[in-house]
C-alpha atoms as a PDB file:
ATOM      1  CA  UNK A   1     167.193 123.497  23.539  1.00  0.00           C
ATOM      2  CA  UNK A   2     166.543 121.323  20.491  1.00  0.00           C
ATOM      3  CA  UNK A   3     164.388 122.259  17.605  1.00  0.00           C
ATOM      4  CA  UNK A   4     161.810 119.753  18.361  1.00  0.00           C
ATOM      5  CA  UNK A   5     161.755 121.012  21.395  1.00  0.00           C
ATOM      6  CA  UNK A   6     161.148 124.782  20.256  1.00  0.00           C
ATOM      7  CA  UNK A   7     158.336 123.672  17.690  1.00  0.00           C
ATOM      8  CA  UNK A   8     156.766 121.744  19.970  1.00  0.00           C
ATOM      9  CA  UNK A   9     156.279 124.150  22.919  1.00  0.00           C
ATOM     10  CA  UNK A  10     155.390 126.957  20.074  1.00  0.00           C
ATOM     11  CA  UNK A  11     152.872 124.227  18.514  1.00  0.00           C
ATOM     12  CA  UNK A  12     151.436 124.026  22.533  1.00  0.00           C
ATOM     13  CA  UNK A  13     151.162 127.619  23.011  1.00  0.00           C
ATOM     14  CA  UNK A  14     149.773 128.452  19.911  1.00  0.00           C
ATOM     15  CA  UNK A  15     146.651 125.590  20.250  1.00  0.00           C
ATOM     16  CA  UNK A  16     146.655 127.068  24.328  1.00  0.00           C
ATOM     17  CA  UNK A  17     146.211 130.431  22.777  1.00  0.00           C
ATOM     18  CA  UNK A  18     143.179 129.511  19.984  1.00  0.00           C
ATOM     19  CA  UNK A  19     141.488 127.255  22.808  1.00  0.00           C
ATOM     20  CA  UNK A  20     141.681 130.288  25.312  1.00  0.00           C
ATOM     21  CA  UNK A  21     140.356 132.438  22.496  1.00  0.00           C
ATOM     22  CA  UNK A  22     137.082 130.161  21.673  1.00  0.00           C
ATOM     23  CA  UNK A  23     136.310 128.980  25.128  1.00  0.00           C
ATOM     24  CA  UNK A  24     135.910 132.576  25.705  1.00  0.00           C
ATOM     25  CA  UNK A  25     134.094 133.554  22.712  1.00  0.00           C
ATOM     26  CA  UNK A  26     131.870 130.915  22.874  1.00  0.00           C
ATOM     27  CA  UNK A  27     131.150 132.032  26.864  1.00  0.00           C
ATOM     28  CA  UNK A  28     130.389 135.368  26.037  1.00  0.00           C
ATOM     29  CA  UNK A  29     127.985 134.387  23.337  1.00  0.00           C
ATOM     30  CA  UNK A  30     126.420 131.939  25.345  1.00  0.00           C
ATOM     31  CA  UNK A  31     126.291 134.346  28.424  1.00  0.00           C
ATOM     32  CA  UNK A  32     124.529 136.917  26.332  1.00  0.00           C
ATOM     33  CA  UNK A  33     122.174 134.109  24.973  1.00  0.00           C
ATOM     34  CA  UNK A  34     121.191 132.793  28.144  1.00  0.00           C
ATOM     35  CA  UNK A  35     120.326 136.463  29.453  1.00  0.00           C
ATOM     36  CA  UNK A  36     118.059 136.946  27.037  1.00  0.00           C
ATOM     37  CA  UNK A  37     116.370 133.884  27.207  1.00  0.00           C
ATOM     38  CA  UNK A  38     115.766 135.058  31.092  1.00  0.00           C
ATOM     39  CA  UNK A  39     114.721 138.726  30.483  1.00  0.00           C
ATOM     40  CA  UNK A  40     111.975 136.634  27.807  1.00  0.00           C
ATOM     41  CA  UNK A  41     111.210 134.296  30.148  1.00  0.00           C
ATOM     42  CA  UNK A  42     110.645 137.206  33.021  1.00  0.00           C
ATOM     43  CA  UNK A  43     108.811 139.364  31.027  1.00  0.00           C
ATOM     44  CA  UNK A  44     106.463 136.286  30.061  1.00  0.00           C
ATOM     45  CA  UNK A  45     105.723 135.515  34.422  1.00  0.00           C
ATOM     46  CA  UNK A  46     105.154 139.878  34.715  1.00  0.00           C
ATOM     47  CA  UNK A  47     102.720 139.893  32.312  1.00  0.00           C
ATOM     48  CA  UNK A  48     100.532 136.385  32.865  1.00  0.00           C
ATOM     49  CA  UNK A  49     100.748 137.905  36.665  1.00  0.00           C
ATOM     50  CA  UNK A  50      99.438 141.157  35.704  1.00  0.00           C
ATOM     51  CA  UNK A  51      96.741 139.157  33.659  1.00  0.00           C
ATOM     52  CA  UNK A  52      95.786 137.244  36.842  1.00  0.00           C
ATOM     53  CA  UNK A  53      95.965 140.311  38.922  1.00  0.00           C
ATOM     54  CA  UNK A  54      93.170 142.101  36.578  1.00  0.00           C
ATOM     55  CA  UNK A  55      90.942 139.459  34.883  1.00  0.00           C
ATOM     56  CA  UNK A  56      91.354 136.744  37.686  1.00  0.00           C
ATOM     57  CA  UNK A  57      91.434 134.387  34.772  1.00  0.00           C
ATOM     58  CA  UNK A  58      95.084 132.008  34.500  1.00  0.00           C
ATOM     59  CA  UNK A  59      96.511 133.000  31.541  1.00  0.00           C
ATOM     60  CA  UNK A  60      97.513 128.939  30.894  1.00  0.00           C
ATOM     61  CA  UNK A  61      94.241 127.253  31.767  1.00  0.00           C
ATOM     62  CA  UNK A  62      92.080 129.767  31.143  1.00  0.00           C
ATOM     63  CA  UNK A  63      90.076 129.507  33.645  1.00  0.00           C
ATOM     64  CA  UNK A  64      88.701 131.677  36.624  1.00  0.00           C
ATOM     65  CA  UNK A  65      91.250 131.716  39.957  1.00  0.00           C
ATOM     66  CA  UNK A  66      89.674 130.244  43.150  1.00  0.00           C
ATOM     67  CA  UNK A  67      91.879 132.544  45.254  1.00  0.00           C
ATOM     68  CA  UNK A  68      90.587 135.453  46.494  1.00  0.00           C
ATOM     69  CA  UNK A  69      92.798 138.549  45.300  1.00  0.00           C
ATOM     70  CA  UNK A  70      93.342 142.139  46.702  1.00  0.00           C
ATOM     71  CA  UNK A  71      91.282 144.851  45.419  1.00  0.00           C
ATOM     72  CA  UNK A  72      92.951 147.192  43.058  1.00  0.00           C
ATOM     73  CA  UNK A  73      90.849 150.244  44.007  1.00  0.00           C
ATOM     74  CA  UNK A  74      92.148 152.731  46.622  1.00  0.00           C
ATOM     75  CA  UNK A  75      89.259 152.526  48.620  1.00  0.00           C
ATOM     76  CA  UNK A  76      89.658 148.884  49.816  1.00  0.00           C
ATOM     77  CA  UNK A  77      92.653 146.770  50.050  1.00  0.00           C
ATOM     78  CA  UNK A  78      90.696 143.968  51.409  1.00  0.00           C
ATOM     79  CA  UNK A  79      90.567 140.649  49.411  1.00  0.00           C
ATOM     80  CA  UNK A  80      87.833 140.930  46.932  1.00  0.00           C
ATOM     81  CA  UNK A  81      84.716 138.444  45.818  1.00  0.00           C
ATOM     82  CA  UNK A  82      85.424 136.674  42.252  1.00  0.00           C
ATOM     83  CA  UNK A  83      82.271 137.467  40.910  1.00  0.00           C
ATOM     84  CA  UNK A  84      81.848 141.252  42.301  1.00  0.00           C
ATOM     85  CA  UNK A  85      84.771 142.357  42.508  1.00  0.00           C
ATOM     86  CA  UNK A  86      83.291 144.084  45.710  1.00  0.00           C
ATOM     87  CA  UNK A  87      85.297 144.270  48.880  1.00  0.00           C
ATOM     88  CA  UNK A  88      84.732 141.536  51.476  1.00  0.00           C
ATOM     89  CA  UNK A  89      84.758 144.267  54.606  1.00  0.00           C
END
């Protein structure tokens, strides 16, 4: 085999080898990026649910839910009245 030949094919394999290398760097650091951006983005729907769930007030408009909700008391687990928080049965 030529010389050319041998520098060339060790030129190819060593940019194969550093492309290899980044491509998986950079998908491991963007992996672990975007999984965090998803646990944030979770955590933020939990708690403006659990928000709802207790005030009855939507954490993004700030106002009052229309829907009725279930009761959080053990007594009742019938949906309750907005402004009583009583039990409908």
């Amino acid at each position: 085999m030529p010389i050319r030949a041998q520098v060339i094919t060790g030129m190819i394999l060593l940019v194969a080898i550093a492309l290899a290398t980044a491509g998986t760097a950079m998908y491991v650091l963007e992996r672990h990026e975007l999984n965090d951006r998803l646990d944030d983005s979770l955590i933020r729907t939990v708690e403006e649910y659990r928000v709802l769930a207790e005030t009855g007030v939507d954490p993004q408009t700030k106002q009052a839910s229309s829907t009725p909700r279930t009761c959080c008391t053990p007594r009742c687990s019938a949906p309750c009245r907005p402004a009583t928080r009583g039990c409908w049965a």
